[in-house]
C-alpha atoms as a PDB file:
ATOM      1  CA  UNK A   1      -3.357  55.574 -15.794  1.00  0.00           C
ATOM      2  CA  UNK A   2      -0.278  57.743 -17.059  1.00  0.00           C
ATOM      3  CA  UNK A   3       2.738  57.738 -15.307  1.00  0.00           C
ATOM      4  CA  UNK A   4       5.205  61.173 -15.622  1.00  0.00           C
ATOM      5  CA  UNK A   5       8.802  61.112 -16.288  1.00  0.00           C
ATOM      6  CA  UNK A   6      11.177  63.833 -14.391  1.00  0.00           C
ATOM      7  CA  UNK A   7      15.021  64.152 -15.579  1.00  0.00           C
ATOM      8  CA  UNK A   8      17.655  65.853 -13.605  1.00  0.00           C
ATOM      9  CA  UNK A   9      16.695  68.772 -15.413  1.00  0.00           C
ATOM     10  CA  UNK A  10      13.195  69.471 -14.099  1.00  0.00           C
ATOM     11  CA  UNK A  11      13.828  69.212 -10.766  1.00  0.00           C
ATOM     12  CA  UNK A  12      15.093  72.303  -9.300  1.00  0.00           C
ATOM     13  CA  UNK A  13      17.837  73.264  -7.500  1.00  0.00           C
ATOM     14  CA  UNK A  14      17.669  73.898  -3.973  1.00  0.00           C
ATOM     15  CA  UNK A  15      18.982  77.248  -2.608  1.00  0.00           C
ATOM     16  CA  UNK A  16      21.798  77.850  -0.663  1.00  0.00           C
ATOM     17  CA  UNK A  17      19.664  78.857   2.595  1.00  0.00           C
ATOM     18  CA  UNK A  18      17.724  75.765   2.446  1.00  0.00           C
ATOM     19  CA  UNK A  19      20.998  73.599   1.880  1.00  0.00           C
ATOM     20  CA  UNK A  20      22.675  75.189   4.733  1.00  0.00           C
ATOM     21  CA  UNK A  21      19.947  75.229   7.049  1.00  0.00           C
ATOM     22  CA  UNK A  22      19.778  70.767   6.849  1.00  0.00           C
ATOM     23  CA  UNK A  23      23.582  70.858   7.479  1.00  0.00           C
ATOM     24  CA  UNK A  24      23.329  73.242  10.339  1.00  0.00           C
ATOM     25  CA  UNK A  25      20.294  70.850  11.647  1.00  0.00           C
ATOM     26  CA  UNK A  26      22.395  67.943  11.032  1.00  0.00           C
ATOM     27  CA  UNK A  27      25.281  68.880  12.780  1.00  0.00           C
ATOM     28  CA  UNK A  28      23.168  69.794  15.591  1.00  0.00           C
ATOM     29  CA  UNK A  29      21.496  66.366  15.423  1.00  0.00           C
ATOM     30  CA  UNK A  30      24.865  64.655  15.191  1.00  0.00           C
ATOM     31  CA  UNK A  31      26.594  66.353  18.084  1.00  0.00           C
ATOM     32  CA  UNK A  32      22.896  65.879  20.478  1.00  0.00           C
ATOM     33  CA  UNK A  33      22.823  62.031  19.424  1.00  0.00           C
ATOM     34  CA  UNK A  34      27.200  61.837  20.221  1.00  0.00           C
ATOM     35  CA  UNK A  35      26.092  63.532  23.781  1.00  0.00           C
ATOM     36  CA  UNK A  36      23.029  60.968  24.333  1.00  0.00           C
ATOM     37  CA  UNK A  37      25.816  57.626  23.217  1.00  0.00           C
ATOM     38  CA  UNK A  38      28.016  59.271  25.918  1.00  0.00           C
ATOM     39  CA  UNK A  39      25.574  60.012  28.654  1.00  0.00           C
ATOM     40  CA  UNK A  40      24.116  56.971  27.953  1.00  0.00           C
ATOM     41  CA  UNK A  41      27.796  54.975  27.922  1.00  0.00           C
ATOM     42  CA  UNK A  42      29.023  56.632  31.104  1.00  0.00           C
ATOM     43  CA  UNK A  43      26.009  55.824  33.291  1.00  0.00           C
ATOM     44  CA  UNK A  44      26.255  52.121  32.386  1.00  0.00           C
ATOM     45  CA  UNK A  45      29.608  51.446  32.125  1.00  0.00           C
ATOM     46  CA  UNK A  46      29.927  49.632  35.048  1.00  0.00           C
ATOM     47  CA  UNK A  47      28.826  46.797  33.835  1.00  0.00           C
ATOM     48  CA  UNK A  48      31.175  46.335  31.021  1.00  0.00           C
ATOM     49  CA  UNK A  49      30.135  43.671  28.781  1.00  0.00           C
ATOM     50  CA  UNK A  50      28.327  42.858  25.627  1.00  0.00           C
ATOM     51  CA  UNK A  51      24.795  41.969  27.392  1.00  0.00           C
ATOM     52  CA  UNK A  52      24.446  45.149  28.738  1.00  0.00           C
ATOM     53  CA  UNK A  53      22.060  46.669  26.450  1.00  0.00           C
ATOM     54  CA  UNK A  54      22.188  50.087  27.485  1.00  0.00           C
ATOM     55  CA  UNK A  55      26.185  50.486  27.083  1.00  0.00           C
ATOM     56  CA  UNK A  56      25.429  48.899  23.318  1.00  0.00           C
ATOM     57  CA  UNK A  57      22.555  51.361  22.826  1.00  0.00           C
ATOM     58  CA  UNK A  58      25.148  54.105  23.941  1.00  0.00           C
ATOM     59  CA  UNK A  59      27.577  52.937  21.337  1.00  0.00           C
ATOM     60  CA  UNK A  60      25.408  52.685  18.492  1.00  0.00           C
ATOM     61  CA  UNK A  61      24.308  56.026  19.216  1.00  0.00           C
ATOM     62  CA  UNK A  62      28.429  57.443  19.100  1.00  0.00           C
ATOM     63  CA  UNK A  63      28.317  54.905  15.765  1.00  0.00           C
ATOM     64  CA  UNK A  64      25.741  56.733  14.190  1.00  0.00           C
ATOM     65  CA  UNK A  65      26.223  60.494  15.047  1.00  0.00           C
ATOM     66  CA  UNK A  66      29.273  60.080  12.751  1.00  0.00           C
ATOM     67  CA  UNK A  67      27.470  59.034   9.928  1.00  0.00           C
ATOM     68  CA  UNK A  68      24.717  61.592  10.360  1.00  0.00           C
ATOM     69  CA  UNK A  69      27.375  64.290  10.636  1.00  0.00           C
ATOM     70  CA  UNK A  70      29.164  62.820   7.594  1.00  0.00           C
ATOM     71  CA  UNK A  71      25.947  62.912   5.348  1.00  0.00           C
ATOM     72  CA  UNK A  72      25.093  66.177   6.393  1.00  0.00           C
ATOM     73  CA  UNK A  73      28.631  67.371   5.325  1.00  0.00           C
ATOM     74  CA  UNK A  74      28.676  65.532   2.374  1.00  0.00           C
ATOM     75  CA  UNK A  75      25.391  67.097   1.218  1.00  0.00           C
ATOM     76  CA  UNK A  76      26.859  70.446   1.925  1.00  0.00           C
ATOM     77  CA  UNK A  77      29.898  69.848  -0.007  1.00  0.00           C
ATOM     78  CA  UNK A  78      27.831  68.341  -3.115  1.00  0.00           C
ATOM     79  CA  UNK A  79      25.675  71.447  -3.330  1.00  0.00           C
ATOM     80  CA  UNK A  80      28.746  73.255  -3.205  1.00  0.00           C
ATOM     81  CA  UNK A  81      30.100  71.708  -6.129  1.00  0.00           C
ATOM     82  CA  UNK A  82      27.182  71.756  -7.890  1.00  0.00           C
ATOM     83  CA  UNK A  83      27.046  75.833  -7.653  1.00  0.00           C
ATOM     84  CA  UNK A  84      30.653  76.266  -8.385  1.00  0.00           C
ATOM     85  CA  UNK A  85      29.852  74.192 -11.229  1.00  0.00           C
ATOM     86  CA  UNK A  86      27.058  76.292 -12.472  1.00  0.00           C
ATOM     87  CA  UNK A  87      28.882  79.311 -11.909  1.00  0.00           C
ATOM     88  CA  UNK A  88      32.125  78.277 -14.006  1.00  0.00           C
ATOM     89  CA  UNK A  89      29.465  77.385 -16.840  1.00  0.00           C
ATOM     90  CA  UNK A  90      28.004  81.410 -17.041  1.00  0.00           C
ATOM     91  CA  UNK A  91      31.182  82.392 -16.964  1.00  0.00           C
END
């Protein structure tokens, strides 16, 4: 059985359109999972303590919609770079 190699070269780049449409979906997925964390915080916050599981489910979904909206920027950024890079080499 043969295996194949790729390098950084083969693969190709993804266009802009495509780049832009996963940040656009994951901001949308960021700010609909920060809504859920809050609905989800407010209707059990009565209950204020660590063993309510429902008020920790809440905050881990607040937790996470930061990081999903901070790896969606971060991938829009790095595609950025990556074209401004390409473009300064043409040049």
């Amino acid at each position: 059985m043969t295996t194949k190699t790729a390098t950084i070269s083969d693969v190709k780049s993804a266009t802009a359109a495509s780049v832009k449409r996963l940040v656009t979906s994951m901001t949308i997925i960021a700010w609909t999972v920060l809504s859920v964390g809050v609905v989800l915080c407010l209707i059990n916050l009565s209950h204020f303590s660590d063993k309510n599981v429902w008020l920790m489910v809440g905050l881990g979904f607040m937790v996470g919609s930061v990081f999903i909206y901070t790896i969606g920027t971060a991938i829009g950024l790095v595609h950025a770079r990556r074209a401004q890079q390409a473009d300064e080499e043409q040049k």
